[in-house]
C-alpha atoms as a PDB file:
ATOM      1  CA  UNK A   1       0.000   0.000   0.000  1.00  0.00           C
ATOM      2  CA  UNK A   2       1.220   3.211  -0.939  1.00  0.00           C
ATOM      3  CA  UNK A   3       0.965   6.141   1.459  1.00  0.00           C
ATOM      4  CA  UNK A   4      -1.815   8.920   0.706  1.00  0.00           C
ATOM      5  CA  UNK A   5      -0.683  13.117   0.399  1.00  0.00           C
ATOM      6  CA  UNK A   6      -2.946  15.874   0.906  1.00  0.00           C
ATOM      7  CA  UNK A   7      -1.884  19.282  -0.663  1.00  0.00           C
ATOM      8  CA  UNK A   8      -3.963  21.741   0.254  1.00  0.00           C
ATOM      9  CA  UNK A   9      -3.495  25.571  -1.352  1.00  0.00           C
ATOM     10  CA  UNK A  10      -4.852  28.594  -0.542  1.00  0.00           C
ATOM     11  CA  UNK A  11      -4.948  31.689  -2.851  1.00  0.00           C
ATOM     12  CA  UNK A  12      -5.405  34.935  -1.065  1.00  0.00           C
ATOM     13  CA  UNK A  13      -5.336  37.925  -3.089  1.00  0.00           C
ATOM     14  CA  UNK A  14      -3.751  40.771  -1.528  1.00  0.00           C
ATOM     15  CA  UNK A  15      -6.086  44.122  -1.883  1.00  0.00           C
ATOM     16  CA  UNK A  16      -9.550  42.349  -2.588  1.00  0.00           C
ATOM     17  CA  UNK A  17     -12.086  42.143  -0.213  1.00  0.00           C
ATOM     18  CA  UNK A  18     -15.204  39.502   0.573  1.00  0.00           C
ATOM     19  CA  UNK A  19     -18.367  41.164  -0.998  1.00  0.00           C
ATOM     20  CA  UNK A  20     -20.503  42.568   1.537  1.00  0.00           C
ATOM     21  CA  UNK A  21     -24.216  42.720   1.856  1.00  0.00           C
ATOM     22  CA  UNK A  22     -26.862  43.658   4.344  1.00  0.00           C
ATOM     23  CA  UNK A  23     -30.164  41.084   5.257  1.00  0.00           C
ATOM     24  CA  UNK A  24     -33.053  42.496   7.719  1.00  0.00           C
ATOM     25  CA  UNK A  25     -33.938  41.184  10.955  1.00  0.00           C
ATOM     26  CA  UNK A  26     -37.649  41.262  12.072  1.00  0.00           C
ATOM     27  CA  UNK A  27     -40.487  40.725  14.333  1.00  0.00           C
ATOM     28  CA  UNK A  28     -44.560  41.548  14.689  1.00  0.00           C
ATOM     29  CA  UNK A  29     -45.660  41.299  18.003  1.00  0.00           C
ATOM     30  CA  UNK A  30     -49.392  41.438  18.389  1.00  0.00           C
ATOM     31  CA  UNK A  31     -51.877  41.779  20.905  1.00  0.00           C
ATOM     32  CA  UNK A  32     -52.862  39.214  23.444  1.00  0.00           C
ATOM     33  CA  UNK A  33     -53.455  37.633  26.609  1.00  0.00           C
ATOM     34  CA  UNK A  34     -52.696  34.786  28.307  1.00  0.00           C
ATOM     35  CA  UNK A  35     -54.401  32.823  30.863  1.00  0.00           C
ATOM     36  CA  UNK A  36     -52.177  30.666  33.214  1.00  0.00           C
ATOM     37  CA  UNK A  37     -51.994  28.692  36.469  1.00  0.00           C
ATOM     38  CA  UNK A  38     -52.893  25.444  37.884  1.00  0.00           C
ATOM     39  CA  UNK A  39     -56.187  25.068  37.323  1.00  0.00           C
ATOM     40  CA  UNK A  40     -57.060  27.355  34.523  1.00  0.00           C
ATOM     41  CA  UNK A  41     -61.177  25.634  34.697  1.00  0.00           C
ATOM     42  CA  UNK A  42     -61.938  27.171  37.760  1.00  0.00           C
ATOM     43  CA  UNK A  43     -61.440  31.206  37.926  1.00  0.00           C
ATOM     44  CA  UNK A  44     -62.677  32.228  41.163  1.00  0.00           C
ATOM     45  CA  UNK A  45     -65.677  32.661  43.605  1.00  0.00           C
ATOM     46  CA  UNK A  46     -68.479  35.056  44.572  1.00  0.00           C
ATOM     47  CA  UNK A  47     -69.771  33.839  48.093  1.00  0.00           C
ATOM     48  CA  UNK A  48     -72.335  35.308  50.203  1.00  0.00           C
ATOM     49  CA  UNK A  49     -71.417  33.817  52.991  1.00  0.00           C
ATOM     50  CA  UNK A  50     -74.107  32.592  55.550  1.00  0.00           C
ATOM     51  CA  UNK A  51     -77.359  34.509  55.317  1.00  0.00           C
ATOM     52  CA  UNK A  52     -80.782  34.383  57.644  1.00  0.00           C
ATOM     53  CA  UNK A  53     -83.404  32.279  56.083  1.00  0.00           C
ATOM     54  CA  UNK A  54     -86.334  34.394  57.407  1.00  0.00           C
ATOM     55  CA  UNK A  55     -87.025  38.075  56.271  1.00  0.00           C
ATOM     56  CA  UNK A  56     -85.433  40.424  53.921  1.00  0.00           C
ATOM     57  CA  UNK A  57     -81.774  40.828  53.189  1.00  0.00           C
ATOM     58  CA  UNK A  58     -79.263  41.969  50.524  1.00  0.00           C
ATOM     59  CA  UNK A  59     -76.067  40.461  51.040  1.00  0.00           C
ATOM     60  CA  UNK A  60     -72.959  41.852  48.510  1.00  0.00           C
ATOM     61  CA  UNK A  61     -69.869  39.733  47.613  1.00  0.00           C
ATOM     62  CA  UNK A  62     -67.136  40.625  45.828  1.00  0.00           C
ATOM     63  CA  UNK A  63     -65.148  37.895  43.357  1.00  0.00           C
ATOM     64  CA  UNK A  64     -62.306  36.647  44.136  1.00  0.00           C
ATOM     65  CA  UNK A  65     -59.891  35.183  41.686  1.00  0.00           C
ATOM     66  CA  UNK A  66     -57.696  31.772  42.606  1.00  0.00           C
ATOM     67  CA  UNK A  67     -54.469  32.737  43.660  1.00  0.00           C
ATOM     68  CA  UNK A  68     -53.397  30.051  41.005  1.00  0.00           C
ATOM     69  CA  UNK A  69     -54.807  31.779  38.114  1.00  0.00           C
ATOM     70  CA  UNK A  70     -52.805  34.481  35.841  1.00  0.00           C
ATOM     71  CA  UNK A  71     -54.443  36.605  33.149  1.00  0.00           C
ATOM     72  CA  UNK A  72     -52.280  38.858  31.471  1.00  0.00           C
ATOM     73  CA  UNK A  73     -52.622  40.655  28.477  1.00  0.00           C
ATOM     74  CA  UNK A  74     -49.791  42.809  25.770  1.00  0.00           C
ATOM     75  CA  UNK A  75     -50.425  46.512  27.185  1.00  0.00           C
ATOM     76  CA  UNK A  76     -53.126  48.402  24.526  1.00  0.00           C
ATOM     77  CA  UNK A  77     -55.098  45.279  24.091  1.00  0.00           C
ATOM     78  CA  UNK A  78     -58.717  45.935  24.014  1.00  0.00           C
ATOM     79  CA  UNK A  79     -60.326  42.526  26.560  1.00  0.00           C
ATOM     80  CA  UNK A  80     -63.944  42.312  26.689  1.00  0.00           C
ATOM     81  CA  UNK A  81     -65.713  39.704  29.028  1.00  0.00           C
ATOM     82  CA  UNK A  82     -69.053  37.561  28.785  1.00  0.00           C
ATOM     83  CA  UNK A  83     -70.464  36.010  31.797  1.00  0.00           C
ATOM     84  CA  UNK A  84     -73.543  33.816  31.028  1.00  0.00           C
ATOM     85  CA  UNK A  85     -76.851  33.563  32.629  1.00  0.00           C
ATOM     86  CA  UNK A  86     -75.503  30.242  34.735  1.00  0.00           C
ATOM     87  CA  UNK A  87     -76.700  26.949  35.371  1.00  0.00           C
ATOM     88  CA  UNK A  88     -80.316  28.020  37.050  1.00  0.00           C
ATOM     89  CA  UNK A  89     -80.865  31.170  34.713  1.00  0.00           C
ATOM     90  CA  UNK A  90     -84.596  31.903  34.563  1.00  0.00           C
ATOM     91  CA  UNK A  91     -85.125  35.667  33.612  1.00  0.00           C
ATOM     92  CA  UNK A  92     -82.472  36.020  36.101  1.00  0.00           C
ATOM     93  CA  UNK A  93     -79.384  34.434  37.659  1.00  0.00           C
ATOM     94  CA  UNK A  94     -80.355  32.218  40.494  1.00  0.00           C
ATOM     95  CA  UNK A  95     -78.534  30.115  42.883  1.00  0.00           C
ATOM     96  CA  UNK A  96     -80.285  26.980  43.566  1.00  0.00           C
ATOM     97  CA  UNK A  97     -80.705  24.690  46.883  1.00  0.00           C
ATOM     98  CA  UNK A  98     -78.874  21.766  46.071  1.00  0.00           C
ATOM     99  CA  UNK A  99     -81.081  18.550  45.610  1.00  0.00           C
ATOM    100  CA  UNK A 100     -84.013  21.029  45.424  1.00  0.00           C
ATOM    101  CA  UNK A 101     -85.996  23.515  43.278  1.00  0.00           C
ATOM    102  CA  UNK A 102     -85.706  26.663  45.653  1.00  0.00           C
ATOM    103  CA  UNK A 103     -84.060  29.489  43.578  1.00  0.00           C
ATOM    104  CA  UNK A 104     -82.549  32.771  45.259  1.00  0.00           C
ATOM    105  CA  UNK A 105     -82.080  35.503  42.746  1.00  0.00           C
ATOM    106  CA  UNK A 106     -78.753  37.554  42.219  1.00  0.00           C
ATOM    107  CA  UNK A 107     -77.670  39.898  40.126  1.00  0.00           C
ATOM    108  CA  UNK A 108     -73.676  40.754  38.724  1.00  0.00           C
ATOM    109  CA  UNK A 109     -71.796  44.512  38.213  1.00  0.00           C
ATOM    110  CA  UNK A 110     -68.521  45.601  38.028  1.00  0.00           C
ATOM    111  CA  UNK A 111     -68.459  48.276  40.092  1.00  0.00           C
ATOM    112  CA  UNK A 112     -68.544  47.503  44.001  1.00  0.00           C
ATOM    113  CA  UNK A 113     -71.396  50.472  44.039  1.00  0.00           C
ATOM    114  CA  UNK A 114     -73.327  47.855  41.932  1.00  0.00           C
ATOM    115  CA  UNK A 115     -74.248  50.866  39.358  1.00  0.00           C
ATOM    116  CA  UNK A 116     -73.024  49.098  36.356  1.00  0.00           C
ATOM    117  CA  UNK A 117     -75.154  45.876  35.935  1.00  0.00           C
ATOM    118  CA  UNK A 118     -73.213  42.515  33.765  1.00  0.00           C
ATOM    119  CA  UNK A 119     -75.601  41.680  31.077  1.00  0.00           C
ATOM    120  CA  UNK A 120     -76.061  38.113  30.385  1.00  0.00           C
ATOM    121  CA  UNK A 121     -74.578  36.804  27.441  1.00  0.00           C
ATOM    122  CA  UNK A 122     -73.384  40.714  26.252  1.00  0.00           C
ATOM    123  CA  UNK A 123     -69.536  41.573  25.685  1.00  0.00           C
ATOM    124  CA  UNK A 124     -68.555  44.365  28.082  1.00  0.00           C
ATOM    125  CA  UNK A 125     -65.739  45.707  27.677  1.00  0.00           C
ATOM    126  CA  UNK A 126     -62.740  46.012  30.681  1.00  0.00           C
ATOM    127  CA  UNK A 127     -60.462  48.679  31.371  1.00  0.00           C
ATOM    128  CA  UNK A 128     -56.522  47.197  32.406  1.00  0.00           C
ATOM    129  CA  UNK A 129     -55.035  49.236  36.031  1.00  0.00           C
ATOM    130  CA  UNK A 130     -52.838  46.373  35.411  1.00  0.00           C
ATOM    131  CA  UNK A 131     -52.296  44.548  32.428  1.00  0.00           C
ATOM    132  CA  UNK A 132     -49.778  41.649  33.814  1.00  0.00           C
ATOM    133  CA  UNK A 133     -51.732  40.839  36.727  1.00  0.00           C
ATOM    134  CA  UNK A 134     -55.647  41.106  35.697  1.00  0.00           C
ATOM    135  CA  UNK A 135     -58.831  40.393  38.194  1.00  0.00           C
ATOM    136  CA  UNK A 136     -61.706  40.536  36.774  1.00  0.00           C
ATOM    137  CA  UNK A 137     -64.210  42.909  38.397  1.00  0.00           C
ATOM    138  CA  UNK A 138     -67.327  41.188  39.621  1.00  0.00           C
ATOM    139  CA  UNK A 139     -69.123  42.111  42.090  1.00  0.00           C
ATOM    140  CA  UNK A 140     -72.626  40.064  43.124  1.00  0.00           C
ATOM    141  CA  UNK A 141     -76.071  41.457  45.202  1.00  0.00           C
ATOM    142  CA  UNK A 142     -78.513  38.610  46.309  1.00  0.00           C
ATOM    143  CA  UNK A 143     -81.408  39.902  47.644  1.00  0.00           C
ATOM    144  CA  UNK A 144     -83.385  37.413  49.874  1.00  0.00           C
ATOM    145  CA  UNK A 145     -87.234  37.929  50.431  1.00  0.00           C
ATOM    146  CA  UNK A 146     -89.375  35.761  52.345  1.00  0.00           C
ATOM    147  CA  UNK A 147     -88.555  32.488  53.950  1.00  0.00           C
ATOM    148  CA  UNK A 148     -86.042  30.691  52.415  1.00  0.00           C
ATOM    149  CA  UNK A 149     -85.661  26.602  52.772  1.00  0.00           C
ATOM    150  CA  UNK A 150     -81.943  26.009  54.823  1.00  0.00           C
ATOM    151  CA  UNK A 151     -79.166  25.042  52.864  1.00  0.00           C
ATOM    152  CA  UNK A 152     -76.240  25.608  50.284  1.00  0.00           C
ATOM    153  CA  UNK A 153     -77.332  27.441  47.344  1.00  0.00           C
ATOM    154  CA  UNK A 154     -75.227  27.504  44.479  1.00  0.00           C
ATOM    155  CA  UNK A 155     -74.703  28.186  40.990  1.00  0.00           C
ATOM    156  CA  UNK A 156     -71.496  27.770  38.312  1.00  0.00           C
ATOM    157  CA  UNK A 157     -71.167  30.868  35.718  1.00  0.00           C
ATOM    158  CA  UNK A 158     -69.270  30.481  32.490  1.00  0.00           C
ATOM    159  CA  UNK A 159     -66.841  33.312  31.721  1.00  0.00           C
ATOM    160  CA  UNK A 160     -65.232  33.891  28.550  1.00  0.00           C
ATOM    161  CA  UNK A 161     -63.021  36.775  27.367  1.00  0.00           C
ATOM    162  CA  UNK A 162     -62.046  37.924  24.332  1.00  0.00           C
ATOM    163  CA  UNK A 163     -59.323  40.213  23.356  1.00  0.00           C
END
């Protein structure tokens, strides 16, 4: 076997230069929001805590948002919100005795003064304080009337925002 040689040459011309050229470098961010945390199905809760069964009352609640639950949205984005009429919606939103018919009727704002009422079903549209660290402002007024049958009342709302 005969050994193997490698030449190698290199040619450099004195005085020339590589071509140059330019290319762009781009990006298009757009708005949006992002929802994150553990448990991304269930937002929050509005509880009235315990009320009297006899008589009148209005009881006011304000929502509270999990603590695992992010919303977050690209400052400038326009986000709207939708809450719908919930599980035991008549011509009203009702909470409902579990394993029973009795209905107590509520009603949604978001203003804690309870001056601006959340439509069923209707887009309203939120203004951001904060636009990395969103709550979402609900506010609930039950007003019991009457006697009411003892127990938990409940009802599950479906939320959806749009941006």
């Amino acid at each position: 076997m005969r050994p193997l040689f490698l030449l190698l040459l290199v040619y450099s011309s004195s005085g020339s230069a590589l071509p140059t050229a330019n290319f762009a470098v781009n990006a298009s961010v757009v708005n949006g929001c992002v929802i994150s945390g553990t448990n991304t199905a269930v937002f929050g809760t509005l509880d009235f805590g315990t009320q009297p069964g006899v008589g009148s009352a209005t009881a006011n609640a304000a929502y509270v948002q999990s603590s695992s639950i992010v919303l977050a949205c690209t400052p400038g984005t326009a986000l709207s919100m939708r809450i719908d009429g919930g599980s035991n919606y008549t011509n009203t939103r009702n909470l409902k005795l579990a394993g029973n018919t009795n209905l107590v009727a509520y009603s949604l704002y978001t203003n804690a003064a309870h001056t601006t009422a959340i439509p069923v079903g209707q887009d309203m549209a939120l203004t951001l304080s904060n636009a990395n660290n969103i709550t979402l402002p609900v506010y609930g007024q039950l007003q019991l009337s009457g006697v009411n049958r003892a127990g938990n009342y409940s009802d599950t709302l479906t939320v959806t925002l749009s941006w």
